[in-house]
PDB file of N, CA and C in Angstrom:
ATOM      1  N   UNK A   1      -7.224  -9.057  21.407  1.00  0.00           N
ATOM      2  CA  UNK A   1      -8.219  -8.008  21.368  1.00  0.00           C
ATOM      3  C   UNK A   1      -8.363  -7.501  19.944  1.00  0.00           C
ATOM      4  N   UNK A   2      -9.630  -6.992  19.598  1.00  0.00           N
ATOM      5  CA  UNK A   2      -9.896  -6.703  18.189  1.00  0.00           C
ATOM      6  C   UNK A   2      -8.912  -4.951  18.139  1.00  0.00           C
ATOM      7  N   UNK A   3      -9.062  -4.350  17.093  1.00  0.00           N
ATOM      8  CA  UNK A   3      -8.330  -3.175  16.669  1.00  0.00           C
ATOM      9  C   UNK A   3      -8.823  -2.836  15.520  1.00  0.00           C
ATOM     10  N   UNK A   4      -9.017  -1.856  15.462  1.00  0.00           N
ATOM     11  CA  UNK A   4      -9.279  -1.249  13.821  1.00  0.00           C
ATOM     12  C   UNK A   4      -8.152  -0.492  13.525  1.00  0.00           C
ATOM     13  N   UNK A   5      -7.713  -1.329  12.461  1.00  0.00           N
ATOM     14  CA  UNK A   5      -6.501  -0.842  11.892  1.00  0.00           C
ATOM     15  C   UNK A   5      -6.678   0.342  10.415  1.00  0.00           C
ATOM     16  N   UNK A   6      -6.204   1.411  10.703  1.00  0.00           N
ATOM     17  CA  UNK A   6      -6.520   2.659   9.862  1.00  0.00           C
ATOM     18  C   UNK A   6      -5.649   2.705   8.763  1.00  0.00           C
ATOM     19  N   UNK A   7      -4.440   2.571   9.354  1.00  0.00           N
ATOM     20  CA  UNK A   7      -3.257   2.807   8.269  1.00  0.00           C
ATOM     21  C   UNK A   7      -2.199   1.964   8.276  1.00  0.00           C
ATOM     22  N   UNK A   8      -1.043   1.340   7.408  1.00  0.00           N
ATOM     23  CA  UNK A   8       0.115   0.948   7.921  1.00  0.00           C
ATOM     24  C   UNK A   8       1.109   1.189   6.864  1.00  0.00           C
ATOM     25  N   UNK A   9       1.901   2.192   7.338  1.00  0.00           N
ATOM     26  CA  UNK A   9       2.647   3.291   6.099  1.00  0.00           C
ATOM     27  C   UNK A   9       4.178   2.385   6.162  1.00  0.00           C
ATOM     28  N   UNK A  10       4.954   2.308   5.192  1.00  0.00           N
ATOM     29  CA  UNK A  10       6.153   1.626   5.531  1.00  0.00           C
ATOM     30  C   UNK A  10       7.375   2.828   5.532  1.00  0.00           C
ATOM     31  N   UNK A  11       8.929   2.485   6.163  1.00  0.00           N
ATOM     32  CA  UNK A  11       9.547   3.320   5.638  1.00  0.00           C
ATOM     33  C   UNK A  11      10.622   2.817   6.037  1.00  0.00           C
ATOM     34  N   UNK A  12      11.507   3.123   5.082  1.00  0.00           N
ATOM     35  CA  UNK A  12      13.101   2.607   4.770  1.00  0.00           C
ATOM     36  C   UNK A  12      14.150   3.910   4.335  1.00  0.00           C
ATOM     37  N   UNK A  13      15.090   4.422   5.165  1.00  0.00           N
ATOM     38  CA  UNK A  13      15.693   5.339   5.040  1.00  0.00           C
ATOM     39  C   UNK A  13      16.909   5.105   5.698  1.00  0.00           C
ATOM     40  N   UNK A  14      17.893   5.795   5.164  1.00  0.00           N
ATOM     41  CA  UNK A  14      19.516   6.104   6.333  1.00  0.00           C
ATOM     42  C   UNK A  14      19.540   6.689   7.130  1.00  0.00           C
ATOM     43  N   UNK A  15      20.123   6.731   8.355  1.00  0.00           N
ATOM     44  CA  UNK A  15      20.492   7.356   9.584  1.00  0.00           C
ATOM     45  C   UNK A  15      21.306   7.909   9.288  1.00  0.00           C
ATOM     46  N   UNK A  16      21.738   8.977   9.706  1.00  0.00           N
ATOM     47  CA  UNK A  16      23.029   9.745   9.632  1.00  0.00           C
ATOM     48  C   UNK A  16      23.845   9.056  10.161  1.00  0.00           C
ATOM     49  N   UNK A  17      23.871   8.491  10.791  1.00  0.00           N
ATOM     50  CA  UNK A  17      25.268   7.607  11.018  1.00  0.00           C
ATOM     51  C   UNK A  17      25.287   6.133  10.048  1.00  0.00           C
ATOM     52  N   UNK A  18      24.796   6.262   9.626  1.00  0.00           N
ATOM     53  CA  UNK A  18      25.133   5.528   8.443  1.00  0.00           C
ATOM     54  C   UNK A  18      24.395   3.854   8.365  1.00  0.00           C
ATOM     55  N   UNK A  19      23.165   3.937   9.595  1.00  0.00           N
ATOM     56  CA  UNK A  19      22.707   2.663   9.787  1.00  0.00           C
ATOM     57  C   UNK A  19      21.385   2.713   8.656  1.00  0.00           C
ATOM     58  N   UNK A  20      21.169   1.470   8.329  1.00  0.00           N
ATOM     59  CA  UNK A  20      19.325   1.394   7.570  1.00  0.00           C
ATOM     60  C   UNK A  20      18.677   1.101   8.608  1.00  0.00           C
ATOM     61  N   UNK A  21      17.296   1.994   8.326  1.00  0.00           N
ATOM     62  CA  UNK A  21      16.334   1.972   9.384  1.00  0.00           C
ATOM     63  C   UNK A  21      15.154   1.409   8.571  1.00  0.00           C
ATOM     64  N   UNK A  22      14.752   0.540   8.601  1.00  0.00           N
ATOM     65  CA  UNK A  22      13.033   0.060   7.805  1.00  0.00           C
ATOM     66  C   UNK A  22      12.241  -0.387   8.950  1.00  0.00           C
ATOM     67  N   UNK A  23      10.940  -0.631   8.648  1.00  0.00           N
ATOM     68  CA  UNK A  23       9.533  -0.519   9.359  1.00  0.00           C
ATOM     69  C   UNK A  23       8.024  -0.025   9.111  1.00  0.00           C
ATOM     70  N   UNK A  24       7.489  -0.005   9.747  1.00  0.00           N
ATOM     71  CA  UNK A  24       6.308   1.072   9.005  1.00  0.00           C
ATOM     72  C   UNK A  24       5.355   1.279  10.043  1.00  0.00           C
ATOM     73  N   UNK A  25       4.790   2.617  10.447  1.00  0.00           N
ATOM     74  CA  UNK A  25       4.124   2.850  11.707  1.00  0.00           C
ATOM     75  C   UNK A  25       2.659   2.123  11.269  1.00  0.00           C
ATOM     76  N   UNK A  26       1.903   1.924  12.149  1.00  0.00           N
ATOM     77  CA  UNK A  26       0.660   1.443  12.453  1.00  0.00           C
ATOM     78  C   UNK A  26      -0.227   2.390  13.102  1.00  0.00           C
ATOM     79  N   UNK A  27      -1.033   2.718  12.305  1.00  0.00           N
ATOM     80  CA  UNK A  27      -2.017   3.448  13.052  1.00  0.00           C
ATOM     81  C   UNK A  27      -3.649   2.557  13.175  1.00  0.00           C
ATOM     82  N   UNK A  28      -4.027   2.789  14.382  1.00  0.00           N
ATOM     83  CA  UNK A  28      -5.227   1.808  15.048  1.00  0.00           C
ATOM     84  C   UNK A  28      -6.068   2.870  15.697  1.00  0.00           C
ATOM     85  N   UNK A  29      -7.326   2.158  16.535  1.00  0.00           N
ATOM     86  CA  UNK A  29      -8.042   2.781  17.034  1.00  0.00           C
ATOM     87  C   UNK A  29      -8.384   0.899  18.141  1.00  0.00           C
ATOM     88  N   UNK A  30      -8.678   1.439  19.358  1.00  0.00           N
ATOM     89  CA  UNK A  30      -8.516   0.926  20.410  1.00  0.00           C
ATOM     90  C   UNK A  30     -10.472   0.297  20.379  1.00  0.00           C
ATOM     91  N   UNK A  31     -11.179  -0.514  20.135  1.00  0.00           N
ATOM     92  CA  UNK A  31     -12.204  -0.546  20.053  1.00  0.00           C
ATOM     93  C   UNK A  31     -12.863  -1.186  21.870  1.00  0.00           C
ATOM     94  N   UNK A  32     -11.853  -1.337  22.302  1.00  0.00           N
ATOM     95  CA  UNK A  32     -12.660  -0.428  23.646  1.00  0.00           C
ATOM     96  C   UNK A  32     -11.521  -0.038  25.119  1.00  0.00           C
ATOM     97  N   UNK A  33     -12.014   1.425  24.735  1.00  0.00           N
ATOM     98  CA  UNK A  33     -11.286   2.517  25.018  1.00  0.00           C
ATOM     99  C   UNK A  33     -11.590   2.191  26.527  1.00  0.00           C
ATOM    100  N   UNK A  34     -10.884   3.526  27.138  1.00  0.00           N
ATOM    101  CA  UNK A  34     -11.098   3.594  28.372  1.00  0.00           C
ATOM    102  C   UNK A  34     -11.954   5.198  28.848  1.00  0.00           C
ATOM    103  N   UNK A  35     -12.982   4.532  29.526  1.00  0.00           N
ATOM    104  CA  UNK A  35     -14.018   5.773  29.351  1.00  0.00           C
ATOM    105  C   UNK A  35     -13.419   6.966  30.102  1.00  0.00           C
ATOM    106  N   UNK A  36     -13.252   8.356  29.430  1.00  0.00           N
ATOM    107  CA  UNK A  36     -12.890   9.582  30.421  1.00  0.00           C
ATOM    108  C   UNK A  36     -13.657  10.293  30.257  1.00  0.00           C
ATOM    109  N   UNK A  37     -13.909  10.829  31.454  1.00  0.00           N
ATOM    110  CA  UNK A  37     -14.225  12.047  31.585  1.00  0.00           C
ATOM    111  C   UNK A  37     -14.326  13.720  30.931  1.00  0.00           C
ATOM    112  N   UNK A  38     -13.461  13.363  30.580  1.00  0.00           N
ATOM    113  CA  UNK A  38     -12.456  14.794  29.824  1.00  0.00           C
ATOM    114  C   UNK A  38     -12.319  14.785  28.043  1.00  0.00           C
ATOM    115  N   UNK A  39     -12.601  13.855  27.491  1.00  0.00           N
ATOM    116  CA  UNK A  39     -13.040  13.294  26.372  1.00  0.00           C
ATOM    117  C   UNK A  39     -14.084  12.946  26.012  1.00  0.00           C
ATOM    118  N   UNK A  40     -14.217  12.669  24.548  1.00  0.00           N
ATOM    119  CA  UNK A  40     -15.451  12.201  23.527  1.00  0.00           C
ATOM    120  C   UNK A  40     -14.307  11.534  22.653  1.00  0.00           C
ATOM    121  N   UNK A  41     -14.955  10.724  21.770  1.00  0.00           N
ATOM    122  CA  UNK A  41     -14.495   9.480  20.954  1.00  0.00           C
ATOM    123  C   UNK A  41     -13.815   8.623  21.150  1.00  0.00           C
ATOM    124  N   UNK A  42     -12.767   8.482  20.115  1.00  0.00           N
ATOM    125  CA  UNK A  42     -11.706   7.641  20.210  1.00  0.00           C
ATOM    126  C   UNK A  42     -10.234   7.843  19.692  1.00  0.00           C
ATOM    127  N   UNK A  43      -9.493   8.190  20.406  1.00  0.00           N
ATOM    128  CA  UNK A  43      -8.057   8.803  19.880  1.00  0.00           C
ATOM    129  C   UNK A  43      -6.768   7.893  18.884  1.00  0.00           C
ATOM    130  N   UNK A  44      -7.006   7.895  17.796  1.00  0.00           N
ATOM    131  CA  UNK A  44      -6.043   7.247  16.965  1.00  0.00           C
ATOM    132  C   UNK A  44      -4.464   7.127  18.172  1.00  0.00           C
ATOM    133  N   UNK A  45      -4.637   5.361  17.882  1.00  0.00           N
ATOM    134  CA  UNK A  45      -2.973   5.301  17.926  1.00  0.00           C
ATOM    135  C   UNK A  45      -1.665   5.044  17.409  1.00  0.00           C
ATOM    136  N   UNK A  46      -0.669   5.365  17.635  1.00  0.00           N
ATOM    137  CA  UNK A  46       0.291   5.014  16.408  1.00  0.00           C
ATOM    138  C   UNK A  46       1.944   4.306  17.357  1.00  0.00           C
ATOM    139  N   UNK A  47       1.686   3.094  16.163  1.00  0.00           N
ATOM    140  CA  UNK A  47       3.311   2.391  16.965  1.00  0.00           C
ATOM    141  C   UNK A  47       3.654   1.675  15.170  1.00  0.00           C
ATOM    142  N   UNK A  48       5.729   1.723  16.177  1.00  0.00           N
ATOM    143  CA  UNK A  48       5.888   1.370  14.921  1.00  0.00           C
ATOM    144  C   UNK A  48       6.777   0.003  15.188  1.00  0.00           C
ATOM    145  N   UNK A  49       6.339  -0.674  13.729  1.00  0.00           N
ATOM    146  CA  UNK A  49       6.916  -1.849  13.861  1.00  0.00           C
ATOM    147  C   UNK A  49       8.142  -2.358  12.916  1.00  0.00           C
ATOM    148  N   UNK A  50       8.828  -3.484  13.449  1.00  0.00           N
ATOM    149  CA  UNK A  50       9.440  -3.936  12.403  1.00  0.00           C
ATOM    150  C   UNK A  50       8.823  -4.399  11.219  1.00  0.00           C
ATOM    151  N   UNK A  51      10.013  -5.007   9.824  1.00  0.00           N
ATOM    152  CA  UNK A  51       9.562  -5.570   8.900  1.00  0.00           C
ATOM    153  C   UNK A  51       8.782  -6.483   8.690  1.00  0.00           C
ATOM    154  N   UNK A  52       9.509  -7.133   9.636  1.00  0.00           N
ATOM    155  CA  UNK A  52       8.644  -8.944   9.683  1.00  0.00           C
ATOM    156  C   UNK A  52       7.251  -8.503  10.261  1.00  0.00           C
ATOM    157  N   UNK A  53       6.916  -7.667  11.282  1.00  0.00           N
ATOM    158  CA  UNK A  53       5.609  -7.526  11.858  1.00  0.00           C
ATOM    159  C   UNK A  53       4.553  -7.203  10.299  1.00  0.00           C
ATOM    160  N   UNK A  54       5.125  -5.415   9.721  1.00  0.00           N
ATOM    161  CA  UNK A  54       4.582  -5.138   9.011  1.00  0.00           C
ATOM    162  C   UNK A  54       3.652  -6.138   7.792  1.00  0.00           C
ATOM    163  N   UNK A  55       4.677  -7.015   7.231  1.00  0.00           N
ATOM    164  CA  UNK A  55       4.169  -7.718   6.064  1.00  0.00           C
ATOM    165  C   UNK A  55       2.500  -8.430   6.768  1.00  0.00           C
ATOM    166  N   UNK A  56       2.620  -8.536   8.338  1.00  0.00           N
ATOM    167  CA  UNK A  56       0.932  -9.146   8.730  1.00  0.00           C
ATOM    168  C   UNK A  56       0.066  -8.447   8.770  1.00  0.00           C
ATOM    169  N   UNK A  57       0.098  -7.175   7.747  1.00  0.00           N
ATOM    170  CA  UNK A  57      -1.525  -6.676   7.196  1.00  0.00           C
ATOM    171  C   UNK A  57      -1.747  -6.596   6.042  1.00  0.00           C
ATOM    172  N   UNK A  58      -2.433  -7.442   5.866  1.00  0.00           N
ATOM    173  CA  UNK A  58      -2.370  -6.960   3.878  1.00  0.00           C
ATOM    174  C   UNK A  58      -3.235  -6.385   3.301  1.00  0.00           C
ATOM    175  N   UNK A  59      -4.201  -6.073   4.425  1.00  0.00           N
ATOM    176  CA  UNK A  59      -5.335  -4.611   4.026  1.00  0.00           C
ATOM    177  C   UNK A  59      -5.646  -3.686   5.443  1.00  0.00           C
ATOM    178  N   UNK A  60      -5.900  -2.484   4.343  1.00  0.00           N
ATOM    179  CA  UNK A  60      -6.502  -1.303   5.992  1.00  0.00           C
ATOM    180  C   UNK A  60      -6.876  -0.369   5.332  1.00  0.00           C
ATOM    181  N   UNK A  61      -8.264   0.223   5.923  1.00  0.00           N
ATOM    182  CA  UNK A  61      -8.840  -0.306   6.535  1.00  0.00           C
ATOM    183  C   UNK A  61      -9.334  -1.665   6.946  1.00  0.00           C
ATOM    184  N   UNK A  62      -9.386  -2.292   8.208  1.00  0.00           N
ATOM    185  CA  UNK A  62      -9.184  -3.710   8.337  1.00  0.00           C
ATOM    186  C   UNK A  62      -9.430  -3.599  10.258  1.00  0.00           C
ATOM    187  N   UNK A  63     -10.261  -4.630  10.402  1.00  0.00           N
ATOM    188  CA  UNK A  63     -10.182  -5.356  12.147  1.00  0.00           C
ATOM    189  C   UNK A  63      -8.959  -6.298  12.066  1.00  0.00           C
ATOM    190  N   UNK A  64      -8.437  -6.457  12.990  1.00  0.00           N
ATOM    191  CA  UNK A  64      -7.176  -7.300  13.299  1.00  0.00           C
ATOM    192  C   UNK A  64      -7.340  -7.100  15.191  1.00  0.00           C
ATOM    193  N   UNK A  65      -6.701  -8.519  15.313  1.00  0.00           N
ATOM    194  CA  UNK A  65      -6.547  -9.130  16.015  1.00  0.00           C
ATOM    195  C   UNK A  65      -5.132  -8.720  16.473  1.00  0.00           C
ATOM    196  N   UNK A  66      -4.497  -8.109  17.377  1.00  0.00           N
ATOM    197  CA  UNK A  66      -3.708  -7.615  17.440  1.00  0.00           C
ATOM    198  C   UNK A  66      -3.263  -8.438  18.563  1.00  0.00           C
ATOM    199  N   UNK A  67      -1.526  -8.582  19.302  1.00  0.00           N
ATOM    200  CA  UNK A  67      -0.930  -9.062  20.518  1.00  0.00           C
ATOM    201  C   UNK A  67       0.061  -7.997  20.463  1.00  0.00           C
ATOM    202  N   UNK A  68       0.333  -7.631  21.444  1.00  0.00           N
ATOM    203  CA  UNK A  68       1.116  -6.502  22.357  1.00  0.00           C
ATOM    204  C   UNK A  68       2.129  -7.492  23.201  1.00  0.00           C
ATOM    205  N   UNK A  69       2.945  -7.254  24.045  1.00  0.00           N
ATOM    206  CA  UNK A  69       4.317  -7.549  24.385  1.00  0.00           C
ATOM    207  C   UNK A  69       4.690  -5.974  25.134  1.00  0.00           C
ATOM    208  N   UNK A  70       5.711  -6.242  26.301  1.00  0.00           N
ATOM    209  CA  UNK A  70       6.339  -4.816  26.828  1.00  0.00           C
ATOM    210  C   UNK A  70       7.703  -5.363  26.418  1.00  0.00           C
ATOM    211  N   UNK A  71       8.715  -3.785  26.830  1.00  0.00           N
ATOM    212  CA  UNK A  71       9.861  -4.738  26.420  1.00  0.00           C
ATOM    213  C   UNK A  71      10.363  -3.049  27.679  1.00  0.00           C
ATOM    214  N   UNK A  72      11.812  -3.121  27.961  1.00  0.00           N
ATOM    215  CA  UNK A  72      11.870  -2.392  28.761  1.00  0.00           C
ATOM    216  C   UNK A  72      11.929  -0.687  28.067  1.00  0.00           C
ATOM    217  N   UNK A  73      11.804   0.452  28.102  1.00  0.00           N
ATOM    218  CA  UNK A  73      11.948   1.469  27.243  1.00  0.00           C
ATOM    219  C   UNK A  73      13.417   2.438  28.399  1.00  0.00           C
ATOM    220  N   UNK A  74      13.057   3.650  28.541  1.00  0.00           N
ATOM    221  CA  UNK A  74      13.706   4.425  28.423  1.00  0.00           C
ATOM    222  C   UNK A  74      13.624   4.939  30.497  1.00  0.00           C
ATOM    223  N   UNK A  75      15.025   4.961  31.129  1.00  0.00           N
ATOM    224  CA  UNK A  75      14.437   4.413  33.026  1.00  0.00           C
ATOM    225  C   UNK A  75      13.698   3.021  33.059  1.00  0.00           C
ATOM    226  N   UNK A  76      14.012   2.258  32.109  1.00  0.00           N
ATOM    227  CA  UNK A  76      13.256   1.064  32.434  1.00  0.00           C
ATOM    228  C   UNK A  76      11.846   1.032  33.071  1.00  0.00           C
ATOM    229  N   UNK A  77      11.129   1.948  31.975  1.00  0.00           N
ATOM    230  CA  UNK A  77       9.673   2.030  31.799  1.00  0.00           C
ATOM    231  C   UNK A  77       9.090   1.144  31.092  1.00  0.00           C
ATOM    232  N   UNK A  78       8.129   0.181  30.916  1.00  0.00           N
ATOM    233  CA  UNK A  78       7.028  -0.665  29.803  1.00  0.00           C
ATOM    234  C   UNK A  78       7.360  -0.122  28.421  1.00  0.00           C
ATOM    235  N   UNK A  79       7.140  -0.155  27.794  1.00  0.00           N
ATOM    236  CA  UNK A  79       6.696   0.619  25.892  1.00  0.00           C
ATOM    237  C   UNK A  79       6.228  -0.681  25.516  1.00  0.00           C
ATOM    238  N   UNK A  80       5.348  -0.551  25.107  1.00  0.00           N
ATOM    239  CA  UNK A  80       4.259  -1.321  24.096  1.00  0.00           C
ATOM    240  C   UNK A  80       5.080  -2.055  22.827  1.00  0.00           C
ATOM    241  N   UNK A  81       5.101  -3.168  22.395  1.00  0.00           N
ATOM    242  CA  UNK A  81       5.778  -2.816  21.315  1.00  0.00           C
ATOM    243  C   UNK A  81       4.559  -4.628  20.726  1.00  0.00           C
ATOM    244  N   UNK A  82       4.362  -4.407  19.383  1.00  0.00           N
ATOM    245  CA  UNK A  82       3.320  -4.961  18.699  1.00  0.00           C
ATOM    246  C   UNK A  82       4.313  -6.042  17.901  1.00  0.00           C
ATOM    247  N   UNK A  83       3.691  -7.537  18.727  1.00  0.00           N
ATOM    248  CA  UNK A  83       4.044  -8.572  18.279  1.00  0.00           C
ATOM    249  C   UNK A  83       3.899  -9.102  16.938  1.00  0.00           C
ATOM    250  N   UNK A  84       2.156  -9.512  17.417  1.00  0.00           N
ATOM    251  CA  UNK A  84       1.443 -10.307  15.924  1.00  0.00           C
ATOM    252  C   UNK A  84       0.757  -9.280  15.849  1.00  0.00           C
ATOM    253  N   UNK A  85      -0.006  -9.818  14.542  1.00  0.00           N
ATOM    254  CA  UNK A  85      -1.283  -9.101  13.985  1.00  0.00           C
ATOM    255  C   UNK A  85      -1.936 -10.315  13.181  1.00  0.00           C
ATOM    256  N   UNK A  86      -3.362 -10.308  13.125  1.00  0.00           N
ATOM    257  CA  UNK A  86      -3.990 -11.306  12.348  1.00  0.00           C
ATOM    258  C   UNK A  86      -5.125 -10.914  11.869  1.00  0.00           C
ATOM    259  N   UNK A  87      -5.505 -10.971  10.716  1.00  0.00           N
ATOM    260  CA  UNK A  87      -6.873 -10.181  10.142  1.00  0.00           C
ATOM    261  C   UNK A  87      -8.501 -10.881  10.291  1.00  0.00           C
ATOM    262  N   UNK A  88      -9.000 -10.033  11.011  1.00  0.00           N
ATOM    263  CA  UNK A  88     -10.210 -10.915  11.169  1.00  0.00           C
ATOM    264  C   UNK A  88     -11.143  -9.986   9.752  1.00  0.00           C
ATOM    265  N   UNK A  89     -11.380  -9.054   9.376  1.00  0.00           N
ATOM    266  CA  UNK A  89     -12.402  -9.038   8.296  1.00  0.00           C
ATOM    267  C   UNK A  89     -11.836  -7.559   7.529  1.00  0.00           C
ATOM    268  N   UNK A  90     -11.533  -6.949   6.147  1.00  0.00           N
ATOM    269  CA  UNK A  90     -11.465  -5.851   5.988  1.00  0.00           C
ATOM    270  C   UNK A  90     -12.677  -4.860   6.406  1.00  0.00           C
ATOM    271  N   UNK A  91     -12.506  -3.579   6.295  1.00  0.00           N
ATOM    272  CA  UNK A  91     -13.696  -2.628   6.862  1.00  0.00           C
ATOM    273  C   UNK A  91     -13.762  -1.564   5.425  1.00  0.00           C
ATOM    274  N   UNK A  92     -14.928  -1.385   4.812  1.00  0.00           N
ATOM    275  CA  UNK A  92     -15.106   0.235   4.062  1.00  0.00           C
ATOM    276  C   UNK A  92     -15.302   0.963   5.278  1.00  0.00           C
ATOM    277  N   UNK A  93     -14.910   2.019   5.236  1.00  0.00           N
ATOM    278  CA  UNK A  93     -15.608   3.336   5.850  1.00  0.00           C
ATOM    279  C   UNK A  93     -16.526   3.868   5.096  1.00  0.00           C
ATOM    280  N   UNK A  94     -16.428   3.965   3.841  1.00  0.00           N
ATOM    281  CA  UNK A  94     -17.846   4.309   3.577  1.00  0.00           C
ATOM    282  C   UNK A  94     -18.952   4.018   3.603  1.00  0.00           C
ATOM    283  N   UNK A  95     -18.784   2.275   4.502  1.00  0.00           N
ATOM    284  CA  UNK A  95     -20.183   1.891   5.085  1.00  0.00           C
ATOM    285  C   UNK A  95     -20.693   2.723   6.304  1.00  0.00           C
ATOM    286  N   UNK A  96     -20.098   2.841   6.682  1.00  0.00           N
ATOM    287  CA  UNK A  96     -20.449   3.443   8.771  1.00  0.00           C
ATOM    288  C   UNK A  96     -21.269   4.660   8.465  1.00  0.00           C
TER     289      UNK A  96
END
């Protein structure tokens, strides 16, 4: 599915317990949403990924081709967690 990818910030820091944490969140926009009621637009989303994921954007604003994956989360609930990414075209915003 396509995605408009907004941002992809990196970050590498210590845990207090003494582990390294690196990654960098992803922020997107869902280019087709699910229509509500109770809303207007489109609500930025944000997940974060590992290293190896991160290095697959090398611009953003940017459409990408995104793949998703569940993995189990927290009561063994779904959580989303973002496989690939592949760039289909960069985007200005100051075109739109």
């Amino acid at each position: 599915m396509s995605f408009l990818v907004l941002n992809v910030r990196s970050y590498s820091f210590d845990a207090e317990d003494g582990r390294h944490i690196s990654g960098a969140s992803v922020t997107y926009l869902d280019l087709t949403p699910t229509p509500s009621s109770d809303a207007q637009g489109v609500p930025p989303l944000t997940v974060s990924v590992p290293p190896e994921v991160a290095t697959q954007f090398p611009s953003a604003p940017a459409i990408y081709q995104l793949e998703f994956t569940q993995r189990p989360g927290k009561g063994g609930r779904p959580m989303l967690a973002l496989a690939r990414a592949e760039l289909v075209r960069p985007v200005n915003l100051g075109d739109l």
